[in-house]
PDB file of N, CA and C in Angstrom:
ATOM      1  N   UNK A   1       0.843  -1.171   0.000  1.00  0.00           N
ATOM      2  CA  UNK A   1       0.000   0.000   0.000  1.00  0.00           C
ATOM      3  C   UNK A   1       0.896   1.245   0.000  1.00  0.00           C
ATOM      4  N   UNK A   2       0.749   2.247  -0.912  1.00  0.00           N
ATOM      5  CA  UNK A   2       0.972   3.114  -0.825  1.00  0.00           C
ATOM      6  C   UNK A   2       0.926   4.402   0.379  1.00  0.00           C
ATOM      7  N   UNK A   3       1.696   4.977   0.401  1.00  0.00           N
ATOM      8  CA  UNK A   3       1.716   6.197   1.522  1.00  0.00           C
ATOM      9  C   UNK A   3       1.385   7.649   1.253  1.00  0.00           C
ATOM     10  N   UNK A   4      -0.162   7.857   1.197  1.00  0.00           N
ATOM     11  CA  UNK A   4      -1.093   9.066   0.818  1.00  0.00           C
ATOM     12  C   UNK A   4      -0.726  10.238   1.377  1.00  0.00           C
ATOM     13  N   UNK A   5      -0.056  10.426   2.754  1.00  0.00           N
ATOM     14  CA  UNK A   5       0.240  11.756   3.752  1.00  0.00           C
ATOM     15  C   UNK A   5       1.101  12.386   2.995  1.00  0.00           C
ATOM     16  N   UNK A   6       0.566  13.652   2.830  1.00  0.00           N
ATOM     17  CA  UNK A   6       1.309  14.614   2.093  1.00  0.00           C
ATOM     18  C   UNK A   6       2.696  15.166   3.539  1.00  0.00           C
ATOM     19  N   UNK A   7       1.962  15.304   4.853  1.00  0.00           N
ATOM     20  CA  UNK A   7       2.814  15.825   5.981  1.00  0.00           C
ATOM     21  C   UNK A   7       3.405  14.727   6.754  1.00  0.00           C
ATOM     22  N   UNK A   8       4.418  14.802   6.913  1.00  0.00           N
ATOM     23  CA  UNK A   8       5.619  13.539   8.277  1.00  0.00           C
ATOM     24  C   UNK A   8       4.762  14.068   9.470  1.00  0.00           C
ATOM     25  N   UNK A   9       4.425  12.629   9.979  1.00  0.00           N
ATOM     26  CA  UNK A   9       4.205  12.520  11.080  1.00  0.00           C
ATOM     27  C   UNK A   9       4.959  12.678  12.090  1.00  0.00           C
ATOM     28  N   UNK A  10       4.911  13.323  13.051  1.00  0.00           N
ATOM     29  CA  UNK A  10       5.475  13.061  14.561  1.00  0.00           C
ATOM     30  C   UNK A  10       4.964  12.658  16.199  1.00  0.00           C
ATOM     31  N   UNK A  11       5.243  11.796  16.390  1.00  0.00           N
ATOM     32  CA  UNK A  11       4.517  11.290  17.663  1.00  0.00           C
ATOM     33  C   UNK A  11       4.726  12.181  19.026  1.00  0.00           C
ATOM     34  N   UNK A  12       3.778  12.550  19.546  1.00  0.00           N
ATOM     35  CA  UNK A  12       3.102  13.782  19.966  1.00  0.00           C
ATOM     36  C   UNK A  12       2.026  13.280  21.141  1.00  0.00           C
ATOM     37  N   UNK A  13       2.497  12.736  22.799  1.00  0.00           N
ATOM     38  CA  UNK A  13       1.748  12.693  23.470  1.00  0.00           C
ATOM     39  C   UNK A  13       0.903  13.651  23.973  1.00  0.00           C
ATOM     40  N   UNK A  14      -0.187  14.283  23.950  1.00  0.00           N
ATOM     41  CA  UNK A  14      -1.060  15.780  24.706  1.00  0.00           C
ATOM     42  C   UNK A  14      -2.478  15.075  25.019  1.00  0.00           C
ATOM     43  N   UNK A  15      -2.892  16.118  25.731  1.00  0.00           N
ATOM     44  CA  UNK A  15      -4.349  15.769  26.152  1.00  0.00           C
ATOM     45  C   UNK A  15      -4.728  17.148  25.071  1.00  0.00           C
ATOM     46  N   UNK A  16      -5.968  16.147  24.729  1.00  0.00           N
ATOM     47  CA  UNK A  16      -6.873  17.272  23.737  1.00  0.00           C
ATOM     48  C   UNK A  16      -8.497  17.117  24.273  1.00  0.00           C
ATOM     49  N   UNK A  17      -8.726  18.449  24.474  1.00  0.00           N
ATOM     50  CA  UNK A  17     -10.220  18.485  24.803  1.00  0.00           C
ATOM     51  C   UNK A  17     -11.189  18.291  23.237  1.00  0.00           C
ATOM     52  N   UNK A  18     -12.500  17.572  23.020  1.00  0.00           N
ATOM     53  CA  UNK A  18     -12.513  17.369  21.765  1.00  0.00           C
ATOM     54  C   UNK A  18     -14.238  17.501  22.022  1.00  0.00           C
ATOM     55  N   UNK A  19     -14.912  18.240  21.539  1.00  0.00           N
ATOM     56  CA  UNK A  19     -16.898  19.003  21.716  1.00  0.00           C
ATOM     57  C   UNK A  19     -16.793  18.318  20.190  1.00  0.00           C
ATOM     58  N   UNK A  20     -18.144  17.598  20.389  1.00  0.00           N
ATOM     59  CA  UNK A  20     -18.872  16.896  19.006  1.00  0.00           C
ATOM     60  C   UNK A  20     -20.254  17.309  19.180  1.00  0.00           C
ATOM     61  N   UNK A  21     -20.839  17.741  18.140  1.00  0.00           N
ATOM     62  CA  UNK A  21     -22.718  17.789  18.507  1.00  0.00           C
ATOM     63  C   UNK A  21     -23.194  16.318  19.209  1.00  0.00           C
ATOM     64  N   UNK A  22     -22.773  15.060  18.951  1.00  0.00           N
ATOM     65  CA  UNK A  22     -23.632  13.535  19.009  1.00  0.00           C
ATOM     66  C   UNK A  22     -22.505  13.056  20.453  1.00  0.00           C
ATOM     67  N   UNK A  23     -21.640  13.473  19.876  1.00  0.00           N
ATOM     68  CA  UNK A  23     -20.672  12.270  21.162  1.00  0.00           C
ATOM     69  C   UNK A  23     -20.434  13.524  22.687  1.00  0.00           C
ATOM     70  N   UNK A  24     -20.594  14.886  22.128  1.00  0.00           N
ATOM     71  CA  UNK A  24     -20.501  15.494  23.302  1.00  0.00           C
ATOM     72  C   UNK A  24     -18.988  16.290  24.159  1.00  0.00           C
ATOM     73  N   UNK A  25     -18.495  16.015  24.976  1.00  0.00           N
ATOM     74  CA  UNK A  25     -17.399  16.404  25.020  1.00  0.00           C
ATOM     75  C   UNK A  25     -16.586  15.298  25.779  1.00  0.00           C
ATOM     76  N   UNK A  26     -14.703  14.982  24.797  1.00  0.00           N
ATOM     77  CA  UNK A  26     -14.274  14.575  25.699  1.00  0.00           C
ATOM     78  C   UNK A  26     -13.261  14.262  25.919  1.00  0.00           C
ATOM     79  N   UNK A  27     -12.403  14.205  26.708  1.00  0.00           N
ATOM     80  CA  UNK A  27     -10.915  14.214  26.926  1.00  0.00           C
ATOM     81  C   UNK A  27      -9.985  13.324  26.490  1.00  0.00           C
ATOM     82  N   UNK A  28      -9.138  13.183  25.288  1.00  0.00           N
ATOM     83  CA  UNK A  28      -8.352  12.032  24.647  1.00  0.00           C
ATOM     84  C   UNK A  28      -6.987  12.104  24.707  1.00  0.00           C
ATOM     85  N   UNK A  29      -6.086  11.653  24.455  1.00  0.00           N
ATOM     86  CA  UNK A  29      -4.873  11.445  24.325  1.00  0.00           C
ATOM     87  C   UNK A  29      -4.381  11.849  22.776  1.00  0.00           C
ATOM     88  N   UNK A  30      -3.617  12.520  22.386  1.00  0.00           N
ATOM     89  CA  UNK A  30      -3.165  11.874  21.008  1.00  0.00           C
ATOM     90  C   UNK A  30      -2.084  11.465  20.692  1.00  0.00           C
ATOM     91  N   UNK A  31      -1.915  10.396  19.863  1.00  0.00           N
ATOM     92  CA  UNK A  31      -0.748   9.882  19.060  1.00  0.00           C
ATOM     93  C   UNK A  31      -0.088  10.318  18.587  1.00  0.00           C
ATOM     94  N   UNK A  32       0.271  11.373  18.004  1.00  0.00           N
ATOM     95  CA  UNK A  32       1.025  11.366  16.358  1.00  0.00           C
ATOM     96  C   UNK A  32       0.393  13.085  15.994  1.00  0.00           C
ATOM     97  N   UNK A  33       1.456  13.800  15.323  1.00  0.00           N
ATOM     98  CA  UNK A  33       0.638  15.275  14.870  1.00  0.00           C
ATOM     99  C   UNK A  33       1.760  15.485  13.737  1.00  0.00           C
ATOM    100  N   UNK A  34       0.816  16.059  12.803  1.00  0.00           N
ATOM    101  CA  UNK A  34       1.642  16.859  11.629  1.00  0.00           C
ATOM    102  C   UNK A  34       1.571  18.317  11.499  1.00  0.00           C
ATOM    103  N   UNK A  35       1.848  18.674  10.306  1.00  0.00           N
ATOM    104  CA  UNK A  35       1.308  20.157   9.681  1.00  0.00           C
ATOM    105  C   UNK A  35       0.047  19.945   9.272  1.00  0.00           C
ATOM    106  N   UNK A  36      -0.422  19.106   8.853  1.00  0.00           N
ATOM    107  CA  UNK A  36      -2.113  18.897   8.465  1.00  0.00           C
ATOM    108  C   UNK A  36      -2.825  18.268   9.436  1.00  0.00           C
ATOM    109  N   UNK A  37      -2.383  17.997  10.678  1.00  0.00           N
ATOM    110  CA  UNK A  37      -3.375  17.393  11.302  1.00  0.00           C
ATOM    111  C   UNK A  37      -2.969  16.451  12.538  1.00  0.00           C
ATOM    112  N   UNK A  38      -4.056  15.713  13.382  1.00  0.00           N
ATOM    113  CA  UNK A  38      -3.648  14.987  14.716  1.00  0.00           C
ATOM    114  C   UNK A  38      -4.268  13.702  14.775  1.00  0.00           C
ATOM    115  N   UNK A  39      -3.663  12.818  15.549  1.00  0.00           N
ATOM    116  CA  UNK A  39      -4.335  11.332  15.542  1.00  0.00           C
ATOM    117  C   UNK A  39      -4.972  11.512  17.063  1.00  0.00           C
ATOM    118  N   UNK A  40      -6.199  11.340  17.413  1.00  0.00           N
ATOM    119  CA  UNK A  40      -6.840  11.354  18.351  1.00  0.00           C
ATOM    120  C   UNK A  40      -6.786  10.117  18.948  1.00  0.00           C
ATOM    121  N   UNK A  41      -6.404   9.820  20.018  1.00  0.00           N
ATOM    122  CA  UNK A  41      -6.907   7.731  20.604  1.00  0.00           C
ATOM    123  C   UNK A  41      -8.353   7.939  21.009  1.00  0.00           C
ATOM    124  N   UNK A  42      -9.535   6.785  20.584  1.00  0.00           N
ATOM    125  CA  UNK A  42     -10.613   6.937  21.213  1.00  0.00           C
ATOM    126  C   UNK A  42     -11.046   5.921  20.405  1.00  0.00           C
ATOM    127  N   UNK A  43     -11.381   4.501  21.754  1.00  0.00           N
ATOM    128  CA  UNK A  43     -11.862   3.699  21.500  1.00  0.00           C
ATOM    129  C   UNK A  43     -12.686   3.341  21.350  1.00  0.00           C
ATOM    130  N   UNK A  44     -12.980   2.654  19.741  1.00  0.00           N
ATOM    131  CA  UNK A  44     -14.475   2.103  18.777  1.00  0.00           C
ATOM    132  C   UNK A  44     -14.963   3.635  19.070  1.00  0.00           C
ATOM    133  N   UNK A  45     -14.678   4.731  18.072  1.00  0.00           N
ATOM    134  CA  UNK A  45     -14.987   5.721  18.157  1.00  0.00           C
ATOM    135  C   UNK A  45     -16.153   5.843  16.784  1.00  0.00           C
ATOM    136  N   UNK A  46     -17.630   6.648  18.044  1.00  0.00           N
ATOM    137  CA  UNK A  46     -18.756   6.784  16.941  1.00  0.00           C
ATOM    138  C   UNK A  46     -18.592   7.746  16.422  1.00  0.00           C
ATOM    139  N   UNK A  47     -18.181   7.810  15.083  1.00  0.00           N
ATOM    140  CA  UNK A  47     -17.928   9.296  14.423  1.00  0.00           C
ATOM    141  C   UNK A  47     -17.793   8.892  12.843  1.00  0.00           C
ATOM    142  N   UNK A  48     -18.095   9.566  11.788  1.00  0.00           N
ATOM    143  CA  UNK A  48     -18.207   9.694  10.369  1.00  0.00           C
ATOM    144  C   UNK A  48     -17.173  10.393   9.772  1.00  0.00           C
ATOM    145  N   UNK A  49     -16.811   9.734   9.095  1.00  0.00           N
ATOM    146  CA  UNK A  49     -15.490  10.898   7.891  1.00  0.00           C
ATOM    147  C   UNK A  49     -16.558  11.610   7.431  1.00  0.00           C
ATOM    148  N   UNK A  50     -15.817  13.035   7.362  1.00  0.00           N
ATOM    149  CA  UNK A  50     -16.598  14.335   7.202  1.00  0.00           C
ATOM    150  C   UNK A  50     -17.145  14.887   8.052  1.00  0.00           C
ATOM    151  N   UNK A  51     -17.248  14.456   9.453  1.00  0.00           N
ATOM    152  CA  UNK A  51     -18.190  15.163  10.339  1.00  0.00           C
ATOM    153  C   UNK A  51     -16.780  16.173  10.939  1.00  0.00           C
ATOM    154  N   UNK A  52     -17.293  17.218  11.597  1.00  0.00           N
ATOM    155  CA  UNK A  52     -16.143  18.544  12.348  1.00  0.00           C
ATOM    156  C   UNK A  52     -16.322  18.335  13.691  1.00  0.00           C
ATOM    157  N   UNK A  53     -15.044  18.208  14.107  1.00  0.00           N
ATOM    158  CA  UNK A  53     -14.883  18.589  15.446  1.00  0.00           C
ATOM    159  C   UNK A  53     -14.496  19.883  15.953  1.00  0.00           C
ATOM    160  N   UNK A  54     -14.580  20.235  16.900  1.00  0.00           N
ATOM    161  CA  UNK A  54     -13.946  21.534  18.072  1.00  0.00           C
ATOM    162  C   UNK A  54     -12.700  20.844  18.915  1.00  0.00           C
ATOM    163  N   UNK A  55     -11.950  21.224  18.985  1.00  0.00           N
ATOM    164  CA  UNK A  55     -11.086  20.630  19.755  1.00  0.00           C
ATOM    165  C   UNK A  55      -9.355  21.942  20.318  1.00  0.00           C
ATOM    166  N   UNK A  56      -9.604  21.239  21.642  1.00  0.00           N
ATOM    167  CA  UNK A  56      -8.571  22.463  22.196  1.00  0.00           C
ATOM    168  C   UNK A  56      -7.315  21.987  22.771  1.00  0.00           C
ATOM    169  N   UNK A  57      -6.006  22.292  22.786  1.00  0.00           N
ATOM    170  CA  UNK A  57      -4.962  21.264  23.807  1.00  0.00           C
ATOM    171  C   UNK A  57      -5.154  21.646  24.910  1.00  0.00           C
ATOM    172  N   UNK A  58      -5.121  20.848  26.291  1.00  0.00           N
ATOM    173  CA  UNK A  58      -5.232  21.280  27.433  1.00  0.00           C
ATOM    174  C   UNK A  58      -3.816  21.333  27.901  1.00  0.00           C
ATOM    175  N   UNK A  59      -3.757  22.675  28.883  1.00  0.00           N
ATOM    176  CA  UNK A  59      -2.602  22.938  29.651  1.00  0.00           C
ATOM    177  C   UNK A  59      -1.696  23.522  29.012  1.00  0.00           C
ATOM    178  N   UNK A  60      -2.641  24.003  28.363  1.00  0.00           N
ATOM    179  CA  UNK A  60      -1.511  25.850  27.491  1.00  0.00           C
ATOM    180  C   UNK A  60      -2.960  26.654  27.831  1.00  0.00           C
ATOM    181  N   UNK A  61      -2.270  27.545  28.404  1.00  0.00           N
ATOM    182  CA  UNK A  61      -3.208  29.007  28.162  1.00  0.00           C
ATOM    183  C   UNK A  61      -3.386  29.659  27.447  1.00  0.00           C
ATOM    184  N   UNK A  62      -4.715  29.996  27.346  1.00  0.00           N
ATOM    185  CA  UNK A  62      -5.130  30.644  25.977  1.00  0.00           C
ATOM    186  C   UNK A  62      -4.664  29.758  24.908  1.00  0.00           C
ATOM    187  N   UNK A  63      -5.209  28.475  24.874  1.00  0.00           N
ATOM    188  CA  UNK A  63      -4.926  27.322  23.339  1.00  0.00           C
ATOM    189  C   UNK A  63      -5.871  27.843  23.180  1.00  0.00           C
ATOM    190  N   UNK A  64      -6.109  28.294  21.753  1.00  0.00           N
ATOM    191  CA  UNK A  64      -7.290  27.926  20.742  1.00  0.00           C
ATOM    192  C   UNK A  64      -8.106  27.004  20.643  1.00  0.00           C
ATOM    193  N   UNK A  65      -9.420  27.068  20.259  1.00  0.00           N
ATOM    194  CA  UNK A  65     -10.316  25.985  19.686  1.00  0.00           C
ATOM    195  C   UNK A  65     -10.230  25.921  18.284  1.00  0.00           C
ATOM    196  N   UNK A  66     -10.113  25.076  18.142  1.00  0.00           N
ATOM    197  CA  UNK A  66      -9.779  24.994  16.257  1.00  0.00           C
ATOM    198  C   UNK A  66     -10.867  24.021  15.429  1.00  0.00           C
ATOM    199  N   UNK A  67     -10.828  24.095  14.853  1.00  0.00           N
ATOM    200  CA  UNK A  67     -11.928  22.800  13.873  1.00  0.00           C
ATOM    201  C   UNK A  67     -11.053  22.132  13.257  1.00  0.00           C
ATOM    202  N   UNK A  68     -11.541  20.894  13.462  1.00  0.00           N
ATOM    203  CA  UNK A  68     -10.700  19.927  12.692  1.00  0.00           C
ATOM    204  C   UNK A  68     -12.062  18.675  11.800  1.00  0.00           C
ATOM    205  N   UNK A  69     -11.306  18.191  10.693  1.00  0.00           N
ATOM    206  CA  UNK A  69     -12.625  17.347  10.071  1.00  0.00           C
ATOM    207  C   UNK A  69     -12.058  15.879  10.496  1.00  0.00           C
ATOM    208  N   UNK A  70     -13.078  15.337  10.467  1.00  0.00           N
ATOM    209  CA  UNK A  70     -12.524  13.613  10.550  1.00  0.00           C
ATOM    210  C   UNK A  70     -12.401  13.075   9.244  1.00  0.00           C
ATOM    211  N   UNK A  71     -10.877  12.814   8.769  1.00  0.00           N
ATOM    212  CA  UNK A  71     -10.829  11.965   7.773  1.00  0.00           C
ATOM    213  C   UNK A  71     -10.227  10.285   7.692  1.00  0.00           C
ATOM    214  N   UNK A  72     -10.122  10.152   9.291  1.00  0.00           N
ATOM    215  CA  UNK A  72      -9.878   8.785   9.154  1.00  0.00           C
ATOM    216  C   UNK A  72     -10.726   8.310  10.603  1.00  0.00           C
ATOM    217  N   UNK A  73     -11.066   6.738  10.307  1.00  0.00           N
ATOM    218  CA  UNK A  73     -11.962   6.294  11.369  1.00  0.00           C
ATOM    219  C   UNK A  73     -10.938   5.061  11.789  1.00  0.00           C
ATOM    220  N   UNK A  74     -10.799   4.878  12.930  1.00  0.00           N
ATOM    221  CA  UNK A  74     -10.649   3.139  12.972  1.00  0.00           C
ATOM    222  C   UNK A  74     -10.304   2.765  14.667  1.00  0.00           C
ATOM    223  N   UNK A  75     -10.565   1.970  14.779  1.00  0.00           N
ATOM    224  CA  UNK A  75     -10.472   1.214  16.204  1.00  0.00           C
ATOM    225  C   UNK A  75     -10.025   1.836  17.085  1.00  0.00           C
ATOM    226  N   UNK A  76      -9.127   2.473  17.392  1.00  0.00           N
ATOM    227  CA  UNK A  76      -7.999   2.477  18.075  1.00  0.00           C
ATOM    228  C   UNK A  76      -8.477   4.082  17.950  1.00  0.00           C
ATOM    229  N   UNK A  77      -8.747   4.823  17.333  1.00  0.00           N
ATOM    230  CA  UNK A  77      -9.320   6.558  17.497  1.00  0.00           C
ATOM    231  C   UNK A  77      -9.174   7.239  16.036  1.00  0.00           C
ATOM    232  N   UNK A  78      -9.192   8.614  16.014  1.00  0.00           N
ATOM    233  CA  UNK A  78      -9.590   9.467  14.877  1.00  0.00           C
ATOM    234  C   UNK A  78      -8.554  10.369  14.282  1.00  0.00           C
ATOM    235  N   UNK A  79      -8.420  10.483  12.802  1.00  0.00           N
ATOM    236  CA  UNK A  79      -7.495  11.145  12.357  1.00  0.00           C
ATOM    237  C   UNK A  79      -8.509  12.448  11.787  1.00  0.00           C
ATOM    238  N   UNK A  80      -7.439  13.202  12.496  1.00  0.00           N
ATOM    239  CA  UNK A  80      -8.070  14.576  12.119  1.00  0.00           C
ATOM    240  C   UNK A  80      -7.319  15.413  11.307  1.00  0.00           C
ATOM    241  N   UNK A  81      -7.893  16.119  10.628  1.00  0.00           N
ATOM    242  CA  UNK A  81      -7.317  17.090   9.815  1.00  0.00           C
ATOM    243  C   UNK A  81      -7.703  19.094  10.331  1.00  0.00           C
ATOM    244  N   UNK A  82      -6.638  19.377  10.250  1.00  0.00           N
ATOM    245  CA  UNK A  82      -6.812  20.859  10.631  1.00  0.00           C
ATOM    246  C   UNK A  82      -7.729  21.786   9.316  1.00  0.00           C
ATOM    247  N   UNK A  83      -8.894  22.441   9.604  1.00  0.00           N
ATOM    248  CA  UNK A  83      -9.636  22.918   8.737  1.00  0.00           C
ATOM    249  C   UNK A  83      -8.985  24.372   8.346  1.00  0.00           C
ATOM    250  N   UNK A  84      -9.382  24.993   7.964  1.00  0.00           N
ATOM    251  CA  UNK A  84      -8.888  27.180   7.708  1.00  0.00           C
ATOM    252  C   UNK A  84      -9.583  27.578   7.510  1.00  0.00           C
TER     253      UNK A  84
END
């Protein structure tokens, strides 16, 4: 299989606060972050490619809330992409 990521990954432990309209709000870990985007952990996660999240890092002041889209789903949690 080919390797689609336009951005190098880097593995990137943080807590990310993460507001969904359906799942609500909630505190994850992430894996891995690029220039385009973050791997969320969140297990058997109910969520749709294409749906937007809100999501903030905790334990920086004044982090931003940013939108991010879900473009990857799978077991283990969610790959997100940074929106503009």
């Amino acid at each position: 299989m080919s390797e689609l990521r336009t951005h190098a990954r880097t593995p990137a432990a943080m807590r990310l606060k993460i507001r969904h309209d359906r799942l609500g709000e909630l505190v994850v870990n992430t894996r891995d972050i690029s220039d385009g985007g973050v791997f969320a952990a969140i297990d058997n996660p109910d969520i749709t490619v294409g749906e937007q999240v809100h999501a903030q890092v905790m334990g920086i002041v004044a982090a931003p809330e940013l939108t991010l889209e879900v473009v990857r789903v799978a077991e283990d949690g969610i790959g997100l992409r940074f929106t503009k």
